[in-house]
C-alpha atoms as a PDB file:
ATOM      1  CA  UNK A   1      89.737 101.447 122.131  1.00  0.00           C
ATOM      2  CA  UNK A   2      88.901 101.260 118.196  1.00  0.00           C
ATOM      3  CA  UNK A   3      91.539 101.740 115.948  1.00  0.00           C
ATOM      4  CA  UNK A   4      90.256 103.825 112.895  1.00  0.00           C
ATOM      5  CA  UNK A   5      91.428 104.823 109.135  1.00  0.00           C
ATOM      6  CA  UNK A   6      91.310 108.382 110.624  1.00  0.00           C
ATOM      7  CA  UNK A   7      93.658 107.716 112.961  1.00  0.00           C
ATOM      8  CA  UNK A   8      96.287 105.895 110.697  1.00  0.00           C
ATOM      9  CA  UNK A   9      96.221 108.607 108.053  1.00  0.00           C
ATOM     10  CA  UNK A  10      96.707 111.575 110.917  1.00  0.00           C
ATOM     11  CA  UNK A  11      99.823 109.637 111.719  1.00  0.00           C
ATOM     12  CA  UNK A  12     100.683 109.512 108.429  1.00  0.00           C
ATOM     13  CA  UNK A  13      99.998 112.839 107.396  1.00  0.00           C
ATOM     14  CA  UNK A  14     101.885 113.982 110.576  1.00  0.00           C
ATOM     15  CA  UNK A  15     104.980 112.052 108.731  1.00  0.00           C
ATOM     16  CA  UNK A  16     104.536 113.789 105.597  1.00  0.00           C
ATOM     17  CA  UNK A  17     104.265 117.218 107.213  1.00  0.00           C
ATOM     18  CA  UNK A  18     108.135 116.796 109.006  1.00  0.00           C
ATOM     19  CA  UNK A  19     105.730 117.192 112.388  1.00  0.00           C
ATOM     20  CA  UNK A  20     106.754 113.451 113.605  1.00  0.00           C
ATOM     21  CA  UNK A  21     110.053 111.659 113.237  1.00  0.00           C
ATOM     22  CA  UNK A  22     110.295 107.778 111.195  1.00  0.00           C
ATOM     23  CA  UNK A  23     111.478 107.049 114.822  1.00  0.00           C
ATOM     24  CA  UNK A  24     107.665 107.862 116.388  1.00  0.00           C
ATOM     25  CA  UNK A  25     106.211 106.770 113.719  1.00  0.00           C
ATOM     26  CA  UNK A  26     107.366 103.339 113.922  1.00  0.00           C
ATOM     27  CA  UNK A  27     107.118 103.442 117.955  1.00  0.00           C
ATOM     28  CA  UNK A  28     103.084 104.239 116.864  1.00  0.00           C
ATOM     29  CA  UNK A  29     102.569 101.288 114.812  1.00  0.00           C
ATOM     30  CA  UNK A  30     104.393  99.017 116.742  1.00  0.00           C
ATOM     31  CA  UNK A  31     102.191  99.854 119.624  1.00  0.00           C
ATOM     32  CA  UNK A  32      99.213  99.732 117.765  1.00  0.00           C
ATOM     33  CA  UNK A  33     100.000  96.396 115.899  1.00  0.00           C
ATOM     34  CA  UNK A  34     100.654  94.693 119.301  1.00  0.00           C
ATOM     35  CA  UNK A  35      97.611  96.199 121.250  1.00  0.00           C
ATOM     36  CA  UNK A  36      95.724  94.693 118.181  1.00  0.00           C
ATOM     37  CA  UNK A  37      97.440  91.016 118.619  1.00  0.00           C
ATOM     38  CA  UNK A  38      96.595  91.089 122.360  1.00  0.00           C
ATOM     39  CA  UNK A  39      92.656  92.377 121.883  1.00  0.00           C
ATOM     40  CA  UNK A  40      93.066  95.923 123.826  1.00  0.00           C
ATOM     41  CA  UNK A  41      92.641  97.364 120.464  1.00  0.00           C
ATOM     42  CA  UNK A  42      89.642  96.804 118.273  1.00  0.00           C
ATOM     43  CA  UNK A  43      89.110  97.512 114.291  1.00  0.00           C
ATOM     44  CA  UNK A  44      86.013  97.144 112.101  1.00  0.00           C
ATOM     45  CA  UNK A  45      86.567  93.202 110.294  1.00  0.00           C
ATOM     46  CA  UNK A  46      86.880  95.112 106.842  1.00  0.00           C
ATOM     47  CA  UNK A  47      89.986  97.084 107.976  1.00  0.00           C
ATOM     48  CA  UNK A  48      91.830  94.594 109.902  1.00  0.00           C
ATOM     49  CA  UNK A  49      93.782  93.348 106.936  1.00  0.00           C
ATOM     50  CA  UNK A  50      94.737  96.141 105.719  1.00  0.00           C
ATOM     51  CA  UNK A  51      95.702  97.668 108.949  1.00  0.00           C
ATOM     52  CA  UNK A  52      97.528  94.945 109.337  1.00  0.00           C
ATOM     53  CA  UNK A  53      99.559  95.166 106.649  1.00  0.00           C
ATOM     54  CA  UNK A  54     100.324  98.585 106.824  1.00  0.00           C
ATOM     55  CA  UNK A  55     100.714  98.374 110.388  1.00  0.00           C
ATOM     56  CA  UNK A  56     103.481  96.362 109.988  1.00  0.00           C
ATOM     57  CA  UNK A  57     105.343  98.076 107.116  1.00  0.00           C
ATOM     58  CA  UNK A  58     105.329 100.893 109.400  1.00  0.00           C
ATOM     59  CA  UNK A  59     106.881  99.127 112.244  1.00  0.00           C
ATOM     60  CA  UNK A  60     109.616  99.386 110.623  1.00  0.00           C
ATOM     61  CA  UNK A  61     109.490 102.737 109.257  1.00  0.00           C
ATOM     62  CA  UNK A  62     112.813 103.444 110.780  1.00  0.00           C
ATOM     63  CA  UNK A  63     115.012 100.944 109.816  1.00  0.00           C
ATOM     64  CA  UNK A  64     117.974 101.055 106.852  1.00  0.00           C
ATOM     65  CA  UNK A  65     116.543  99.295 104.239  1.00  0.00           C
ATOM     66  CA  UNK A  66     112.773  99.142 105.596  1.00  0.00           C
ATOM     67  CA  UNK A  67     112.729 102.904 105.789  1.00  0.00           C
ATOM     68  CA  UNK A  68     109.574 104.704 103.739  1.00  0.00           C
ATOM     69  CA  UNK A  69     110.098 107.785 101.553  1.00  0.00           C
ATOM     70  CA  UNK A  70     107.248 110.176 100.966  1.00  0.00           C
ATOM     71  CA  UNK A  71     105.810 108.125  98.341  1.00  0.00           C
ATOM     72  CA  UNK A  72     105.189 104.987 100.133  1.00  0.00           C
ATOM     73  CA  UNK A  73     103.351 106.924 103.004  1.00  0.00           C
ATOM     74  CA  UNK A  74     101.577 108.547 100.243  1.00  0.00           C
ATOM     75  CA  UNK A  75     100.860 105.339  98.936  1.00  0.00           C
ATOM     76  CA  UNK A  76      99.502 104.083 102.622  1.00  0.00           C
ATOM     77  CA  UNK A  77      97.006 107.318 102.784  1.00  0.00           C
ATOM     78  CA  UNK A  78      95.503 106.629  99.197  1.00  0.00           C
ATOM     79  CA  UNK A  79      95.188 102.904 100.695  1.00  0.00           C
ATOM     80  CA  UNK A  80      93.108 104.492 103.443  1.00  0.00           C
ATOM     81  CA  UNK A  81      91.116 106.158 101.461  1.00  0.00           C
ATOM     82  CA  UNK A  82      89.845 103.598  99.333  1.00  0.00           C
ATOM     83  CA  UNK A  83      86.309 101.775 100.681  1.00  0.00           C
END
């Protein structure tokens, strides 16, 4: 399976939209970021760092403290959609 910018930013968008909780969100990346670290999940070499990185922020996405508003996940979907 290939992990793409397409499907980060639906996940993201979904967020934004009120159409997923922080809760799946988080349950998403976490799943994502592990399949990654184990090799059952592939990404083009130029992404990997950045998915990465906002991989792991979203881990998170549901924790006090850790927790992002609508501006950081805006933030992560302009990140996306730079080449």
């Amino acid at each position: 399976m290939i992990l793409t910018r397409r499907d980060i930013r639906t996940q993201l968008q979904a967020r934004l939209a009120h159409r997923s909780s922080a809760e799946q969100l988080a349950h998403w990346a976490v799943e994502r970021f592990y399949a990654l670290e184990q090799g059952t999940l592939t990404v083009d070499e130029r992404d990997l760092p950045l998915f990465r990185t906002i991989l792991d922020d979203l881990m998170f996405a549901d924790s006090p403290g850790f927790a992002l508003d609508d501006t950081d996940l805006q933030r992560l979907v302009a990140q996306l959609d730079e080449l």
